[in-house]
Protein backbone atom coordinates (compact mmCIF):
# COMPACT_ATOMS: atom_id res chain seq x y z
CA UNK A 1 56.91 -45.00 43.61
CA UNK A 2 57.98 -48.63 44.74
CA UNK A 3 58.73 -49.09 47.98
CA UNK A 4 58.95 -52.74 47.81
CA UNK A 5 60.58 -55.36 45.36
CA UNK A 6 59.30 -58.84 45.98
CA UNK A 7 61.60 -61.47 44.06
CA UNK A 8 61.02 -65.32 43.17
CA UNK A 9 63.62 -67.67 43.76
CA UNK A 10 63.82 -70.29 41.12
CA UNK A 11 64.24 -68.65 37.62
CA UNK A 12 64.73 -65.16 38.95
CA UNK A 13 67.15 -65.20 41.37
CA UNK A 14 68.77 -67.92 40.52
CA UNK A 15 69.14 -69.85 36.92
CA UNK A 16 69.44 -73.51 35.82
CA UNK A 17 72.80 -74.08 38.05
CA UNK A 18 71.17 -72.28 40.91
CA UNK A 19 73.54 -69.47 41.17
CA UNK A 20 72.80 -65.53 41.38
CA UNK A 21 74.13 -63.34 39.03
CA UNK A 22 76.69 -60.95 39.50
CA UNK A 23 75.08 -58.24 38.64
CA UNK A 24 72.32 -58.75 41.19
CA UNK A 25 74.63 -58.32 44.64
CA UNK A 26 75.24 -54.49 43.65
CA UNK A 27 71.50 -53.96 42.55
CA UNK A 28 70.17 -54.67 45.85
CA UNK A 29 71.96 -53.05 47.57
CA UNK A 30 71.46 -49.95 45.44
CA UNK A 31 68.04 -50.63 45.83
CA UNK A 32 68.87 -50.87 49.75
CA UNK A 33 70.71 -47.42 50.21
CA UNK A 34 67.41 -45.86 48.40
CA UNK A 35 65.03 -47.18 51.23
CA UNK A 36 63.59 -49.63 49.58
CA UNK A 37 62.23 -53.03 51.10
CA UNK A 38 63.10 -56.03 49.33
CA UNK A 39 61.92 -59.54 50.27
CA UNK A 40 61.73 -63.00 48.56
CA UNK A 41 58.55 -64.21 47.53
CA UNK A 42 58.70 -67.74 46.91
CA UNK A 43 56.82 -71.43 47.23
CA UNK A 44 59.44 -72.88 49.24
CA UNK A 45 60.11 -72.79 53.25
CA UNK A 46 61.63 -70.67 55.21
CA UNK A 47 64.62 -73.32 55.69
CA UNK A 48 67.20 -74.58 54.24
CA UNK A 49 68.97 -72.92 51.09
CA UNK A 50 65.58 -70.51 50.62
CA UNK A 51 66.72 -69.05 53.90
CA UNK A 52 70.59 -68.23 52.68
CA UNK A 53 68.98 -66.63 49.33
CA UNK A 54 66.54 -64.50 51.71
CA UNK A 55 69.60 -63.35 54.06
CA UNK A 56 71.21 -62.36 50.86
CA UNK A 57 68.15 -60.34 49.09
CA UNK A 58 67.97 -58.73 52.87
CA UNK A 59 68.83 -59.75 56.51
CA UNK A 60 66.27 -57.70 57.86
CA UNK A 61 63.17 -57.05 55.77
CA UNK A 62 60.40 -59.73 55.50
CA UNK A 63 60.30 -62.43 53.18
CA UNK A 64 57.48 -64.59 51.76
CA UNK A 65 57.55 -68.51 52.16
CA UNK A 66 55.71 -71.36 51.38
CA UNK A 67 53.72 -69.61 48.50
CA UNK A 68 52.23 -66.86 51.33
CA UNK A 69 51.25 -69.48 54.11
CA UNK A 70 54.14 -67.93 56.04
CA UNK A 71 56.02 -64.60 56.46
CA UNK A 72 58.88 -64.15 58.31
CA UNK A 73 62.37 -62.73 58.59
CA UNK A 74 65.45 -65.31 58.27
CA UNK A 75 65.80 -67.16 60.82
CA UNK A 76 63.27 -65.66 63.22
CA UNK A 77 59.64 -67.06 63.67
CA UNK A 78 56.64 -66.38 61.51
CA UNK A 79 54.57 -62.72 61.69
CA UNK A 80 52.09 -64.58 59.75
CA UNK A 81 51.39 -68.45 59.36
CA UNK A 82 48.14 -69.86 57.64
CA UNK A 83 46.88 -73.45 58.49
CA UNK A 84 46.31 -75.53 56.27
CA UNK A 85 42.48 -76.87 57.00
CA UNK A 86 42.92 -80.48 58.62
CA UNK A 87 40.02 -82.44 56.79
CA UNK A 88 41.63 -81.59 53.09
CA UNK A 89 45.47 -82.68 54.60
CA UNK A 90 43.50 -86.07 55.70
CA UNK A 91 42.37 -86.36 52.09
CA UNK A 92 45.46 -85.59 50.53
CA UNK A 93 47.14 -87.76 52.81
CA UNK A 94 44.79 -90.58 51.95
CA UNK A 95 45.52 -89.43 48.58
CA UNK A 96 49.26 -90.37 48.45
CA UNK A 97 48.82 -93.27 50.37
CA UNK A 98 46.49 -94.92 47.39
CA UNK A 99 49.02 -93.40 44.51
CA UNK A 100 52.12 -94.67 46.47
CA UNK A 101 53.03 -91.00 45.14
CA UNK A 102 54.96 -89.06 47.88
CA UNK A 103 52.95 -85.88 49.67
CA UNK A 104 55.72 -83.17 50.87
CA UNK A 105 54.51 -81.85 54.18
CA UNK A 106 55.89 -77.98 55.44
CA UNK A 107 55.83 -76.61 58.87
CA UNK A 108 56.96 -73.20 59.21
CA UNK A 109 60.63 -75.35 60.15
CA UNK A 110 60.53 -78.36 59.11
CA UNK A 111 59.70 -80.84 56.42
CA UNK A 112 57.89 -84.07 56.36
CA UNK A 113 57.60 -87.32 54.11
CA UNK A 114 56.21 -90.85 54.83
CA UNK A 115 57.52 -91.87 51.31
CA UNK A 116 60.03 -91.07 49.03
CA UNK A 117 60.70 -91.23 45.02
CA UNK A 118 63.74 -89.92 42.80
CA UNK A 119 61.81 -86.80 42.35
CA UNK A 120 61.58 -86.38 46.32
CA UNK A 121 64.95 -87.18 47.04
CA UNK A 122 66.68 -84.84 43.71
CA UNK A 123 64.53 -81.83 45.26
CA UNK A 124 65.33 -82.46 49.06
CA UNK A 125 69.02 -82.29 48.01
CA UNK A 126 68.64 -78.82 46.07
CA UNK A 127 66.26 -77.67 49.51
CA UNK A 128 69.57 -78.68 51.38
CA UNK A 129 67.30 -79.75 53.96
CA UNK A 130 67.04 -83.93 55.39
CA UNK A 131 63.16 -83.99 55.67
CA UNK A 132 61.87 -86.30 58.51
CA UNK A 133 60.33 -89.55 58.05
CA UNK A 134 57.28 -89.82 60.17
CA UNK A 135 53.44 -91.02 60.11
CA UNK A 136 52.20 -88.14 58.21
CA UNK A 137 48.74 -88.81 60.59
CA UNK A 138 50.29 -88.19 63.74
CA UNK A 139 52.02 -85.21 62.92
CA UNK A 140 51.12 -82.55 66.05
CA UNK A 141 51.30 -78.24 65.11
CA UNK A 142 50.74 -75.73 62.83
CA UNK A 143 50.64 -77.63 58.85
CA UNK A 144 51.21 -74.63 56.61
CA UNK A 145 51.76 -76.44 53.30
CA UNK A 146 52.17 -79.75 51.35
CA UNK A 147 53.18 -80.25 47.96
CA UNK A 148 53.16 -82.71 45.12
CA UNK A 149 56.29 -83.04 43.51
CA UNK A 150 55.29 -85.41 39.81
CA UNK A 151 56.43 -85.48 36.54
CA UNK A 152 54.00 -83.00 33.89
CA UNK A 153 52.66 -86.08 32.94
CA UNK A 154 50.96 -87.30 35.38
CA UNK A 155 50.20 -83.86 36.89
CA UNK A 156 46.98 -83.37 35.47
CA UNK A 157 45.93 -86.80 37.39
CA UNK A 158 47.03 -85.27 40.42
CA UNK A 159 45.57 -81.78 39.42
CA UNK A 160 41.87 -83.24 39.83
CA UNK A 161 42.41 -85.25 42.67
CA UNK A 162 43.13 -82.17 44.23
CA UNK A 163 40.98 -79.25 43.26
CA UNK A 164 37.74 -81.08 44.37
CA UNK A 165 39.00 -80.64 47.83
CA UNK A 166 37.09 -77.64 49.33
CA UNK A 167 39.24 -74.25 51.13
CA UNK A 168 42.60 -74.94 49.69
CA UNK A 169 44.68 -72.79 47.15
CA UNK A 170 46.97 -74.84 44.68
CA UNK A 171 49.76 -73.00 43.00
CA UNK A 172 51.83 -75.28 40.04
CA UNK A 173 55.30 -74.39 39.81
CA UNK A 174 58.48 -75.59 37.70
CA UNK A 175 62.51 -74.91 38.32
CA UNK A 176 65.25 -74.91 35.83
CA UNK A 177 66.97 -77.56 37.52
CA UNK A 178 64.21 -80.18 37.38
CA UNK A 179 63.00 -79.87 34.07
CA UNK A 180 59.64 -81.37 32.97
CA UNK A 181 58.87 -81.46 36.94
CA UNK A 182 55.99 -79.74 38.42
CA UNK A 183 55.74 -78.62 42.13
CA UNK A 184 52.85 -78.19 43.07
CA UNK A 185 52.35 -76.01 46.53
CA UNK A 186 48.75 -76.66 48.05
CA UNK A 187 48.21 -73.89 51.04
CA UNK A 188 44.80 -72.91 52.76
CA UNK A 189 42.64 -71.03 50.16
CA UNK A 190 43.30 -67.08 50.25
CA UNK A 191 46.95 -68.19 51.10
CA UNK A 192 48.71 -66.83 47.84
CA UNK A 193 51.85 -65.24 47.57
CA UNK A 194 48.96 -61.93 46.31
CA UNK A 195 47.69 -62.64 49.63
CA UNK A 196 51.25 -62.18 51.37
CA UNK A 197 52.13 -59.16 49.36
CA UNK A 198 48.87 -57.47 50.19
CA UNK A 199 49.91 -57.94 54.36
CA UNK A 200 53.19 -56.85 53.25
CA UNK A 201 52.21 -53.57 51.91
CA UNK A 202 50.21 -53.12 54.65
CA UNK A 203 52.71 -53.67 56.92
CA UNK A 204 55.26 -51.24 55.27
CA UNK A 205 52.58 -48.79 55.14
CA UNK A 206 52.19 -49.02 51.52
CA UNK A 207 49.53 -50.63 48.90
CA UNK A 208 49.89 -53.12 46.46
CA UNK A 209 50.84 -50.13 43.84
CA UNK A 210 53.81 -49.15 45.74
CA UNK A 211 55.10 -53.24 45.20
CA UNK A 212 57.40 -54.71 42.45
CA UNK A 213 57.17 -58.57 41.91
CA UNK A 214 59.45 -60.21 39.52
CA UNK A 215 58.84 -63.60 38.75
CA UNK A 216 58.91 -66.17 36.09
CA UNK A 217 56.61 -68.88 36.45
CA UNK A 218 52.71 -69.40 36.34
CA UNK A 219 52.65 -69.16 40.43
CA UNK A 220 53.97 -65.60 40.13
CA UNK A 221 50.99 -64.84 37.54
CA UNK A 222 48.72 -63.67 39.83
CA UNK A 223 51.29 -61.50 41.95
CA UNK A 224 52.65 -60.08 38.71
CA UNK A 225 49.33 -59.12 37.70
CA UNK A 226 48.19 -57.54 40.67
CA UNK A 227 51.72 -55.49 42.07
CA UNK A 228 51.69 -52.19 40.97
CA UNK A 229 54.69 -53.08 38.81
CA UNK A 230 54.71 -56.95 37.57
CA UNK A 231 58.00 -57.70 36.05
CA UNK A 232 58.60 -60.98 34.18
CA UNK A 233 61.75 -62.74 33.09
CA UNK A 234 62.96 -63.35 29.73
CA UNK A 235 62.88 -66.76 30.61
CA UNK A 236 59.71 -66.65 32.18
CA UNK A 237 56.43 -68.45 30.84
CA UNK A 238 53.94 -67.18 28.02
CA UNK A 239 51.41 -66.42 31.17
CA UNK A 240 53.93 -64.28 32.85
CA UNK A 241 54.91 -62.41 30.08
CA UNK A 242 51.54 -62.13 28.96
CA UNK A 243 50.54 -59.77 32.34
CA UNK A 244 54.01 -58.04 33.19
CA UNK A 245 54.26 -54.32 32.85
CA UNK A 246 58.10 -55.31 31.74
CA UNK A 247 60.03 -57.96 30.92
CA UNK A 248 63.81 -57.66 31.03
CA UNK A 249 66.58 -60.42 30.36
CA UNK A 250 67.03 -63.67 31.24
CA UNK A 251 67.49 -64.51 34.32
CA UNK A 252 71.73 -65.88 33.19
CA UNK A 253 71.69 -62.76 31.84
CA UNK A 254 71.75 -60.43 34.19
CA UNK A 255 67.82 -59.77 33.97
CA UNK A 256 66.70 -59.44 38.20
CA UNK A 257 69.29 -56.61 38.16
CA UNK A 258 67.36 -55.09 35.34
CA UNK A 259 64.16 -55.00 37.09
CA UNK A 260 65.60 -53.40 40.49
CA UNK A 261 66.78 -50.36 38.27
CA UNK A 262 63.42 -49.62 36.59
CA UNK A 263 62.48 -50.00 40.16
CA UNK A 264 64.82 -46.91 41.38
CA UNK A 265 63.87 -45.23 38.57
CA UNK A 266 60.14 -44.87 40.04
CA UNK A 267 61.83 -42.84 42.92
């Protein structure tokens, strides 16, 4: 029986012009009326448009951010934030700083940048979100995430730079609307959107087999493995199809709705 759907954002509930499908609005809340919990499950933070597409998967259920370094319900704070360890942000810091290649930095609110590039700037507007310019060094609180935002070429580069860099988890990610772009969330190690979904269950008195994750990308992978019932997009990548119990249509066609039914149908 699922008792919780967890849904990606970016080629799941919405497509390449970052809409939702019609057919999605009546799923959930069919999927609502049966009791169960639905929450987005997603690499990027709890502000901006992420938080409209959370208040419209649910207003009151919890929702996964920043690739599961926080949880939280729109617009309230954090039930669960996860630092990210200050000696590998110094690194990756001094990282961008030699590259003159732009390090995204995520507090549970906000969003932070010493540089910027056309990569930056073309992902800031689809965040709908003005990040602040600051001294990434003298930033004071809780650092839950930062993320490299490069072109697939050069990713690899940036790939090996970063995983020799003890305690952190780094989770690749790409989005219809920035083709041959990869985003690549870096959170404290253990801090995985499987991670999230675990403290979810938990919390909803359930286990991982009682949780549906639909997803499309290589970051959902691991969640799609390890739910109870993975679910991958038509559109989704050879890895995600590869582990998903199902995969249903595209996500232009209608496919998210597809994957809430064959949820209900567990009841």
């Amino acid at each position: 029986m699922i008792r919780l759907i967890l849904i990606d954002i970016d080629g799941t509930l919405i497509g390449e012009d970052a809409t939702i499908h019609p057919s999605t609005y009546p799923a959930l809340e069919r999927a609502r009326k049966a009791g169960i919990h639905l929450g987005i499950a997603t690499g990027r933070p709890g502000f901006g448009v992420a938080l409209e597409f959370a208040r419209v998967v649910s207003e009151f259920d919890l929702h996964i951010f920043n690739s599961g370094a926080t949880i939280s319900k729109p617009g309230q704070k954090a039930v669960f934030t996860a630092d990210l360890p200050r000696s590998a942000y110094l690194e990756l810091v001094a990282i961008s700083r030699r590259e003159a290649v732009p390090l995204e930095v995520y507090t549970e609110d906000e969003f932070y940048l010493e540089r910027e590039d056309a990569l930056v700037k073309h992902h800031s507007k689809h965040l709908h979100w003005t990040p602040k310019h600051t001294d990434l060094l003298a930033l004071e609180g809780h650092i839950v995430r930062v993320q490299w935002v490069v072109h697939e070429s050069v990713w690899e580069k940036f790939h090996a730079l970063t995983k020799v860099l003890p305690n952190l988890e780094i989770s690749p990610a790409t989005a219809p609307w920035s083709p041959g772009t990869v985003f690549a969330s870096i959170t404290k190690a253990g801090s995985s959107k499987l991670g999230a979904a675990k403290w979810l269950a938990k919390h909803y008195g359930c286990n991982l087999e009682n949780v549906m994750m639909v997803g499309d990308a290589d970051n959902d992978v691991e969640l799609i493995a390890g739910a109870g019932f993975g679910v991958a997009m038509g559109n989704g990548s050879v890895n995600a199809k590869a582990v998903a119990k199902k995969i249903v249509a595209n996500v232009d066609d209608g496919g998210l709705a597809q994957a809430i039914d064959l949820a209900l149908q567990t009841l």
